[in-house]
PDB file of N, CA and C in Angstrom:
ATOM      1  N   UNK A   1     112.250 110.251 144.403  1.00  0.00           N
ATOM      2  CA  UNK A   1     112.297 108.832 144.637  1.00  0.00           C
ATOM      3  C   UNK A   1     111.545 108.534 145.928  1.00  0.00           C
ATOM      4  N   UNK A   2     110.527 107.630 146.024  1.00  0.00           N
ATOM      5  CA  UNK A   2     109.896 107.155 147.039  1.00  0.00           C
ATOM      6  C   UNK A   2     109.777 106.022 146.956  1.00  0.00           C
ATOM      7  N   UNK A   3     110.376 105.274 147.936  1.00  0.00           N
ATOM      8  CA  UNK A   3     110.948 103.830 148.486  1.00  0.00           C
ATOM      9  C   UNK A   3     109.659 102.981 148.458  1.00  0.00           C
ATOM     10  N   UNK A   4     108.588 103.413 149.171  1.00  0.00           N
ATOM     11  CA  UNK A   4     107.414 102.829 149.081  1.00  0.00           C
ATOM     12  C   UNK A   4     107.169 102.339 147.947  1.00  0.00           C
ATOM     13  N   UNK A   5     106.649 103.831 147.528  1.00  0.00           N
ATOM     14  CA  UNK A   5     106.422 103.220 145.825  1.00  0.00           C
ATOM     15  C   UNK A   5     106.875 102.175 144.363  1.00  0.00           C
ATOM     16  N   UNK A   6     108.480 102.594 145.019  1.00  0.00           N
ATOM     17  CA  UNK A   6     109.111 101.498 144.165  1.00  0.00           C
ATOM     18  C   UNK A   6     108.989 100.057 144.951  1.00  0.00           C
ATOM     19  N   UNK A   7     108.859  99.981 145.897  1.00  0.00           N
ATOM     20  CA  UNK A   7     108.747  98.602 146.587  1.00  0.00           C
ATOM     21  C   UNK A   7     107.198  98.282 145.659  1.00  0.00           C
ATOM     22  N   UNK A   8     106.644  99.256 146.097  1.00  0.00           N
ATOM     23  CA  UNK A   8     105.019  98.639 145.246  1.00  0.00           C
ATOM     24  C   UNK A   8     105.003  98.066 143.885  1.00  0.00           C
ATOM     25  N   UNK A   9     105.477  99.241 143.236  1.00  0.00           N
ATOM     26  CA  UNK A   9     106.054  98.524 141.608  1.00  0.00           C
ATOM     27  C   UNK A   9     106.357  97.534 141.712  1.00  0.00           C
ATOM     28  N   UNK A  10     107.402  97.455 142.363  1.00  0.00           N
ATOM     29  CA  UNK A  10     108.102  95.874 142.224  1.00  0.00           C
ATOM     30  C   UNK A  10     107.379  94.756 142.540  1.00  0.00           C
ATOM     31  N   UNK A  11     106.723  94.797 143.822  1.00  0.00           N
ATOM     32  CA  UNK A  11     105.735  93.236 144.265  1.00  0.00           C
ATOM     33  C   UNK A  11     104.629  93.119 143.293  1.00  0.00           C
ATOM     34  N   UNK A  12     104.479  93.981 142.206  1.00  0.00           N
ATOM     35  CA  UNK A  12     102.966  94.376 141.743  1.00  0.00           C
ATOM     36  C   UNK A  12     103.067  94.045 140.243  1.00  0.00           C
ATOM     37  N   UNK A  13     104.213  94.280 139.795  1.00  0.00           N
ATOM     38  CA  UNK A  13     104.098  94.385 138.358  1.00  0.00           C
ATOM     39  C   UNK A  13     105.902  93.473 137.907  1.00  0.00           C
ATOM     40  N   UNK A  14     105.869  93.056 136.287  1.00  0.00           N
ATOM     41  CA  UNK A  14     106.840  92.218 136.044  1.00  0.00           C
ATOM     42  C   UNK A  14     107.669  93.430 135.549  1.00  0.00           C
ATOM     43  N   UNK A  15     109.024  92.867 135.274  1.00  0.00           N
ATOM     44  CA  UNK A  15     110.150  93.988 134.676  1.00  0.00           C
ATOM     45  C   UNK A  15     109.845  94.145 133.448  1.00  0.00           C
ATOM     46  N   UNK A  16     109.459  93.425 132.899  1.00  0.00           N
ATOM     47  CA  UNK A  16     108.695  93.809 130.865  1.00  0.00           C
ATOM     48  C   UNK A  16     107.876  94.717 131.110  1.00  0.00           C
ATOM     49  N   UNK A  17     106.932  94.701 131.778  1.00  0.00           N
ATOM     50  CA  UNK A  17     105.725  95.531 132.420  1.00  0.00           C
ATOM     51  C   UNK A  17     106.063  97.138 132.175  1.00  0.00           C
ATOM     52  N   UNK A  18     107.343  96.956 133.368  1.00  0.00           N
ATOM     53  CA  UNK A  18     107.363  98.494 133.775  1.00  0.00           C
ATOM     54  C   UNK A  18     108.163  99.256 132.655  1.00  0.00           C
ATOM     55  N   UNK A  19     109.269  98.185 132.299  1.00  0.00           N
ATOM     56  CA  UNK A  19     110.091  98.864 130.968  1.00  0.00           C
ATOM     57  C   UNK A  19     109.082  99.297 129.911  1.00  0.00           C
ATOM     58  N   UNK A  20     107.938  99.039 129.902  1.00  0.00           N
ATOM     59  CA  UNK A  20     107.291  99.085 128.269  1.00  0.00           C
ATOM     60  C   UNK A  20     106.168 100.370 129.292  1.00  0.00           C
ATOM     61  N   UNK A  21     106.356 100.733 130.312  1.00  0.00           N
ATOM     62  CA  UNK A  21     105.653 101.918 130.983  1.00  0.00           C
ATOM     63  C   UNK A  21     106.559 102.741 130.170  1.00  0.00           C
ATOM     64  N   UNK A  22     107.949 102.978 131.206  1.00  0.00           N
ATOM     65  CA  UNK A  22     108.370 103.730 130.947  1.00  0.00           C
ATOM     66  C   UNK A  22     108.946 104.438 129.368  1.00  0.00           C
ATOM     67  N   UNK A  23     108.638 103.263 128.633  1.00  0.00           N
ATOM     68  CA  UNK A  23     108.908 103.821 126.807  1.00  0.00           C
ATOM     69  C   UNK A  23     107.464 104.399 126.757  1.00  0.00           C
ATOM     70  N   UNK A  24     106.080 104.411 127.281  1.00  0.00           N
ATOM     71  CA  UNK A  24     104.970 105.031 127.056  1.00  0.00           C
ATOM     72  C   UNK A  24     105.170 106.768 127.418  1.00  0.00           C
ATOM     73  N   UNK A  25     105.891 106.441 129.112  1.00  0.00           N
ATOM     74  CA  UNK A  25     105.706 107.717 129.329  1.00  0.00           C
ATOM     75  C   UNK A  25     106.737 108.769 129.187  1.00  0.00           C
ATOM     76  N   UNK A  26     107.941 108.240 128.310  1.00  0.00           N
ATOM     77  CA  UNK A  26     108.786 108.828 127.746  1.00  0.00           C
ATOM     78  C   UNK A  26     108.511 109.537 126.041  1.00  0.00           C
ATOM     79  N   UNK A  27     107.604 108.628 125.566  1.00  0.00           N
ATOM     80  CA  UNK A  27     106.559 108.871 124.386  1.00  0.00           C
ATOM     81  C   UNK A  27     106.070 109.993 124.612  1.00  0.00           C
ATOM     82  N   UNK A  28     105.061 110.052 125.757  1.00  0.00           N
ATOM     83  CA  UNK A  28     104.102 110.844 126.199  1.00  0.00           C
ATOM     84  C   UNK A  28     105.194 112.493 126.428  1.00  0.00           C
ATOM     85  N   UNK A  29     106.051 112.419 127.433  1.00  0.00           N
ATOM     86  CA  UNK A  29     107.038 113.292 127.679  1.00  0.00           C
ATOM     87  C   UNK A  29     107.121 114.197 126.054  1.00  0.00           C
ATOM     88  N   UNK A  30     107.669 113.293 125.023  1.00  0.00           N
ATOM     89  CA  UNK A  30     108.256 114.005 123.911  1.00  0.00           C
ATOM     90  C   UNK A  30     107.232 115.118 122.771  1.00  0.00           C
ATOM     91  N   UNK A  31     106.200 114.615 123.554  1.00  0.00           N
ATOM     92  CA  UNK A  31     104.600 115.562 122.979  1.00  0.00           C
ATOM     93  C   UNK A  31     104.983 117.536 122.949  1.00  0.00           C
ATOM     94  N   UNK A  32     104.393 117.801 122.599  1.00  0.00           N
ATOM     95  CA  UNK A  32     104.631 119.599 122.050  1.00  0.00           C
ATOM     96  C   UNK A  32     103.930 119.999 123.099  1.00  0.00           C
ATOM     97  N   UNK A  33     102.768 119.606 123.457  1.00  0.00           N
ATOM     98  CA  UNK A  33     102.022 120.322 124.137  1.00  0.00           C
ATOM     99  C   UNK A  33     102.508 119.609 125.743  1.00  0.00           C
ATOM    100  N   UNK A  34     102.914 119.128 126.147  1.00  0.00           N
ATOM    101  CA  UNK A  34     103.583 118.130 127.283  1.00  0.00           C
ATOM    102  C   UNK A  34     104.068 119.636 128.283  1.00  0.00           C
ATOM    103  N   UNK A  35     103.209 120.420 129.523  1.00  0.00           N
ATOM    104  CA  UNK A  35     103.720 121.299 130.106  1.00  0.00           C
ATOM    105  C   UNK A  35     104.980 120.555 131.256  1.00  0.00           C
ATOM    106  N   UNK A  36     105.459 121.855 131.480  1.00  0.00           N
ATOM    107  CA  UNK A  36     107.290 121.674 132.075  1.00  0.00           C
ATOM    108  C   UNK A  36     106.633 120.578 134.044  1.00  0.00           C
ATOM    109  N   UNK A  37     105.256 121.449 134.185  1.00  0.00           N
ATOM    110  CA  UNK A  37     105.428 120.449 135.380  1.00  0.00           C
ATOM    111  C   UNK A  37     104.554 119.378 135.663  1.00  0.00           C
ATOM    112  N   UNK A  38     104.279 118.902 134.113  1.00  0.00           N
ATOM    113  CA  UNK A  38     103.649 117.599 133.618  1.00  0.00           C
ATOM    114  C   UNK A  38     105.199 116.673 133.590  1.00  0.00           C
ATOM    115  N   UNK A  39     105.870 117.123 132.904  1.00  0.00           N
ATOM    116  CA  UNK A  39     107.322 116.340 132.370  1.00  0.00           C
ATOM    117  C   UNK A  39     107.603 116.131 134.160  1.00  0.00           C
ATOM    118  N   UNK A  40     107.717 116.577 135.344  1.00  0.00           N
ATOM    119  CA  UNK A  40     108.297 116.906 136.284  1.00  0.00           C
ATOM    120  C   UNK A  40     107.783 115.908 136.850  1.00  0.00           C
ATOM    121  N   UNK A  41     106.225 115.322 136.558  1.00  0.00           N
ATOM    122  CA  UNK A  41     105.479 113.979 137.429  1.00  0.00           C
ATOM    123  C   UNK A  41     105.559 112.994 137.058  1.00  0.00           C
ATOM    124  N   UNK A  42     105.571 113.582 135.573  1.00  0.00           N
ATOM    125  CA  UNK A  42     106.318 111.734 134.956  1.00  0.00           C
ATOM    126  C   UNK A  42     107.632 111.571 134.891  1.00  0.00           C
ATOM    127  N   UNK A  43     108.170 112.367 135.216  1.00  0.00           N
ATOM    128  CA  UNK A  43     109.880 112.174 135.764  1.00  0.00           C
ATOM    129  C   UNK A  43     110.603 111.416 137.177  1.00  0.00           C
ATOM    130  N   UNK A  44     109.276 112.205 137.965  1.00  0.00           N
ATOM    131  CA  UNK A  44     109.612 111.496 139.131  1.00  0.00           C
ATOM    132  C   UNK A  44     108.370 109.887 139.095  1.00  0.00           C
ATOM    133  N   UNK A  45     107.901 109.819 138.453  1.00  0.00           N
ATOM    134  CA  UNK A  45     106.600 108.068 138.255  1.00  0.00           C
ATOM    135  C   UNK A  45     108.074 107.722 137.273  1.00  0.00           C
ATOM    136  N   UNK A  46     108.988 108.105 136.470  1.00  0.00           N
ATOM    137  CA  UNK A  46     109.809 107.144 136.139  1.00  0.00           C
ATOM    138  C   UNK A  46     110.742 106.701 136.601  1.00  0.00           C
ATOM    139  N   UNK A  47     111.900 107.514 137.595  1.00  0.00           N
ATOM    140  CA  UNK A  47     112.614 107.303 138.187  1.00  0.00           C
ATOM    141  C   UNK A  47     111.999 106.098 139.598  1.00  0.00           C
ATOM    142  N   UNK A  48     110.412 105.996 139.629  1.00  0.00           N
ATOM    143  CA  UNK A  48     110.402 105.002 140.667  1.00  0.00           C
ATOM    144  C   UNK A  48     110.162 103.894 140.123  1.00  0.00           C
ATOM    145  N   UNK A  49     109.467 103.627 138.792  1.00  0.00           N
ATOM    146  CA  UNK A  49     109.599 102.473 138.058  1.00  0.00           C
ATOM    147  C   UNK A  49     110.717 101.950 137.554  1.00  0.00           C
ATOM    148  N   UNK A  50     111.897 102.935 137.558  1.00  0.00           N
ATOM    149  CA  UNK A  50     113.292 102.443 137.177  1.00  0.00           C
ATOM    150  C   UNK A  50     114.032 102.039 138.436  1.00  0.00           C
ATOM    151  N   UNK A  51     113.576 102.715 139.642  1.00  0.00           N
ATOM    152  CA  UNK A  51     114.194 101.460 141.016  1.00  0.00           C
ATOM    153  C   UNK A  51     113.380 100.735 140.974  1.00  0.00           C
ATOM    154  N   UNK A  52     111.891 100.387 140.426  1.00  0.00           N
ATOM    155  CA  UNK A  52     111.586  99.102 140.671  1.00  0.00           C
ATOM    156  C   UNK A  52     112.156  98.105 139.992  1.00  0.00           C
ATOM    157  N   UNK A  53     112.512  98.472 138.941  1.00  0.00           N
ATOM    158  CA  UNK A  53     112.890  97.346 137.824  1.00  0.00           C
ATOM    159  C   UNK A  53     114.488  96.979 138.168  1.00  0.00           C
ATOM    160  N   UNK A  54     115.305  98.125 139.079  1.00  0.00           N
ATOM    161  CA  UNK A  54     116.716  97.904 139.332  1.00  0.00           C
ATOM    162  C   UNK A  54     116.606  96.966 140.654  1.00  0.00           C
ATOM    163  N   UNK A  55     115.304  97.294 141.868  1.00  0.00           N
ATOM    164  CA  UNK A  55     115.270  96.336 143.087  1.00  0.00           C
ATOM    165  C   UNK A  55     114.762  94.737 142.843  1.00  0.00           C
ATOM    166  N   UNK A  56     114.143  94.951 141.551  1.00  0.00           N
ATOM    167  CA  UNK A  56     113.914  93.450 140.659  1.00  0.00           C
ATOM    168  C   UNK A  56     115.009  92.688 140.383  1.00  0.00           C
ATOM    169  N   UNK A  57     115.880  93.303 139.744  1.00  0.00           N
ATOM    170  CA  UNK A  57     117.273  92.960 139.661  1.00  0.00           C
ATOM    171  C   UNK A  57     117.795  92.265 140.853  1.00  0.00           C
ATOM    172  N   UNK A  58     118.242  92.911 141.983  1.00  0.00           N
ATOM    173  CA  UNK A  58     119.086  92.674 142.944  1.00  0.00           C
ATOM    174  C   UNK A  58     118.475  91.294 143.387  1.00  0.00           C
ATOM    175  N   UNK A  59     116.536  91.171 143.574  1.00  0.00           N
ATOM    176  CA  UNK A  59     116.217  89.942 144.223  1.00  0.00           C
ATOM    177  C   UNK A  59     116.282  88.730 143.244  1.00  0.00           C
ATOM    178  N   UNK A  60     116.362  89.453 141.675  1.00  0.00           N
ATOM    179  CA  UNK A  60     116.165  88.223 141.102  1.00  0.00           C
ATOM    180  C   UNK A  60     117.784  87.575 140.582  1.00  0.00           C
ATOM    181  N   UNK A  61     118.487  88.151 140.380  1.00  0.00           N
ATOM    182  CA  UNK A  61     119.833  87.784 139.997  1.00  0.00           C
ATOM    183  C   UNK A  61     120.513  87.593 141.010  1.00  0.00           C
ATOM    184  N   UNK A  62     120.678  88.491 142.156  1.00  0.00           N
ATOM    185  CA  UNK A  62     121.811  88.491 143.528  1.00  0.00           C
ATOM    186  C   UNK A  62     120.812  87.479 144.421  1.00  0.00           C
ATOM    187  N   UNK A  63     119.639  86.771 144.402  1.00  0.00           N
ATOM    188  CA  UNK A  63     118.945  86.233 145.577  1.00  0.00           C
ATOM    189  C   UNK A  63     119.005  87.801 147.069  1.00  0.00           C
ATOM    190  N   UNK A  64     118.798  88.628 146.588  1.00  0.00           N
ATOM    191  CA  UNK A  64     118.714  89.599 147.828  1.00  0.00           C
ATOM    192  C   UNK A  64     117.459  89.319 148.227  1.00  0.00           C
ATOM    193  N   UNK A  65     116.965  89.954 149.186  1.00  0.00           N
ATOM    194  CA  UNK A  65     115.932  89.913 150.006  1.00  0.00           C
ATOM    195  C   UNK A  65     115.259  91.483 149.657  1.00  0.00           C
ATOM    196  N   UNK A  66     113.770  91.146 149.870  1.00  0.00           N
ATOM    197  CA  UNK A  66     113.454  92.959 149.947  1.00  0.00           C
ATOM    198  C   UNK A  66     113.795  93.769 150.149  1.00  0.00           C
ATOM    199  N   UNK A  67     114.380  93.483 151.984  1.00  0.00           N
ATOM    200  CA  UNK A  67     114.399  94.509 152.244  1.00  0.00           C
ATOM    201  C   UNK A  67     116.193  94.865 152.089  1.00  0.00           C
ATOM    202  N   UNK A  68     116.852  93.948 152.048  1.00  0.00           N
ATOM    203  CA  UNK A  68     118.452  94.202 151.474  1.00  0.00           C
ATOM    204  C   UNK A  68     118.135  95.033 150.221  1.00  0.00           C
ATOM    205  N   UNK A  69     117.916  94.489 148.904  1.00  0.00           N
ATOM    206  CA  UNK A  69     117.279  94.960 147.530  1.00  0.00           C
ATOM    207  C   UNK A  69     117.161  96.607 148.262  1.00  0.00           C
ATOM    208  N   UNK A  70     116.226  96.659 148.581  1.00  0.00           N
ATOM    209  CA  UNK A  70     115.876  98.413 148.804  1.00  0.00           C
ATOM    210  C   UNK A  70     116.782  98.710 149.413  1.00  0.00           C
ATOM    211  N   UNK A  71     117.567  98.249 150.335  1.00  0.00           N
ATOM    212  CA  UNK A  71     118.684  99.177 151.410  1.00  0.00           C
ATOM    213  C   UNK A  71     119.755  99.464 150.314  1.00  0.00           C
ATOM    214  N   UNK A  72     119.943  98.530 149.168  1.00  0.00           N
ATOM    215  CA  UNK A  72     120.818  98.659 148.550  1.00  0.00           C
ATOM    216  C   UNK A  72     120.929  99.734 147.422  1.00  0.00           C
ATOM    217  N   UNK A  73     119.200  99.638 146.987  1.00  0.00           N
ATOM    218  CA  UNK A  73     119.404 100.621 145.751  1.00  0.00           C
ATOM    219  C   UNK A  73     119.302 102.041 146.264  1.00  0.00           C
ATOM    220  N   UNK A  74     118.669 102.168 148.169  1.00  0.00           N
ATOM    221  CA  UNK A  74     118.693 103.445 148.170  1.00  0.00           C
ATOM    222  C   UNK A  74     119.896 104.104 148.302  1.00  0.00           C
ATOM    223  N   UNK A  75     121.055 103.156 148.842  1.00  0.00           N
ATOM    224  CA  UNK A  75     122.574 103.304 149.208  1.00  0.00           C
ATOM    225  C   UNK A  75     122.976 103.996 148.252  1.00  0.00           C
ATOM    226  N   UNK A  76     122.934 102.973 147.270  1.00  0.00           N
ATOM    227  CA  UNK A  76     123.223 103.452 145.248  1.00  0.00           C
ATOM    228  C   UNK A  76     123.042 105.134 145.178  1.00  0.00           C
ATOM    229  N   UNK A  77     121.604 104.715 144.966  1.00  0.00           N
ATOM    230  CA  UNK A  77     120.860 106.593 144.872  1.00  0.00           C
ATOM    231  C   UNK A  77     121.806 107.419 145.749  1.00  0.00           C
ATOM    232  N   UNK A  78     121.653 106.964 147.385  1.00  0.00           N
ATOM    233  CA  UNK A  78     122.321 108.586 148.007  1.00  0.00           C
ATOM    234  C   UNK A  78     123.465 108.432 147.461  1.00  0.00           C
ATOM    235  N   UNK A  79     124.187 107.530 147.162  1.00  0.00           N
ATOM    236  CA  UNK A  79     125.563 107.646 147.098  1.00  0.00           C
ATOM    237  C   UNK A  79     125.954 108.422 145.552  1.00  0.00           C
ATOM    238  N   UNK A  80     124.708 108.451 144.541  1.00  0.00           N
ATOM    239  CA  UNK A  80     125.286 109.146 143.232  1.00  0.00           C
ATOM    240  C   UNK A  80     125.246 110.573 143.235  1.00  0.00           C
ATOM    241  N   UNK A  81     124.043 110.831 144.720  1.00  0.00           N
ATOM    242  CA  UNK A  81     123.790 111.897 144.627  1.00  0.00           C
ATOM    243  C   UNK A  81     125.116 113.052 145.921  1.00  0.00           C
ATOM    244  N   UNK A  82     125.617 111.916 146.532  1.00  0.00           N
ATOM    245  CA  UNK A  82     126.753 112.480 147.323  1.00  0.00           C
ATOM    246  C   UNK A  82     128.171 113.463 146.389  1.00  0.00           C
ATOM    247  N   UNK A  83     127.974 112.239 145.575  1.00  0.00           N
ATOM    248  CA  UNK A  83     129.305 112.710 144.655  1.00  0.00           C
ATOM    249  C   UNK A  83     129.533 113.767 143.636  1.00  0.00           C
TER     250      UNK A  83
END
């Protein structure tokens, strides 16, 4: 997960956008020939299009602010990964 990046997603692209990425590169993933540390780059390019589309959320439903939005989803993240 890189904060940057998902901030970029987010100012850059709409939430239809990135959802219809990530069904491409989950497509792409399910391929035969798809090597283990190919799956590993589009794993981590999805997990940052999926905080973009979750920090989309926070500003567009909660009125958060950017930089709240990101403090929040990274909170989220460490905190799933604490437990």
């Amino acid at each position: 997960m890189k904060l940057p990046i998902i901030k970029h997603f987010q100012k850059n692209n709409e939430s239809q956008k990135l959802e219809h990425t990530i069904e491409v590169l989950e497509s792409f993933c399910e391929h035969r020939s798809v090597k283990e540390h190919e799956m590993d780059v589009v794993g981590e390019i999805i997990t940052n299009i999926a905080g973009a589309i979750e920090m989309d959320k926070l500003i567009k439903d909660k009125g958060m602010s950017e930089k709240d939005a990101a403090n929040t989803f990274a909170k989220r993240v460490l905190g799933s990964i604490d437990q």
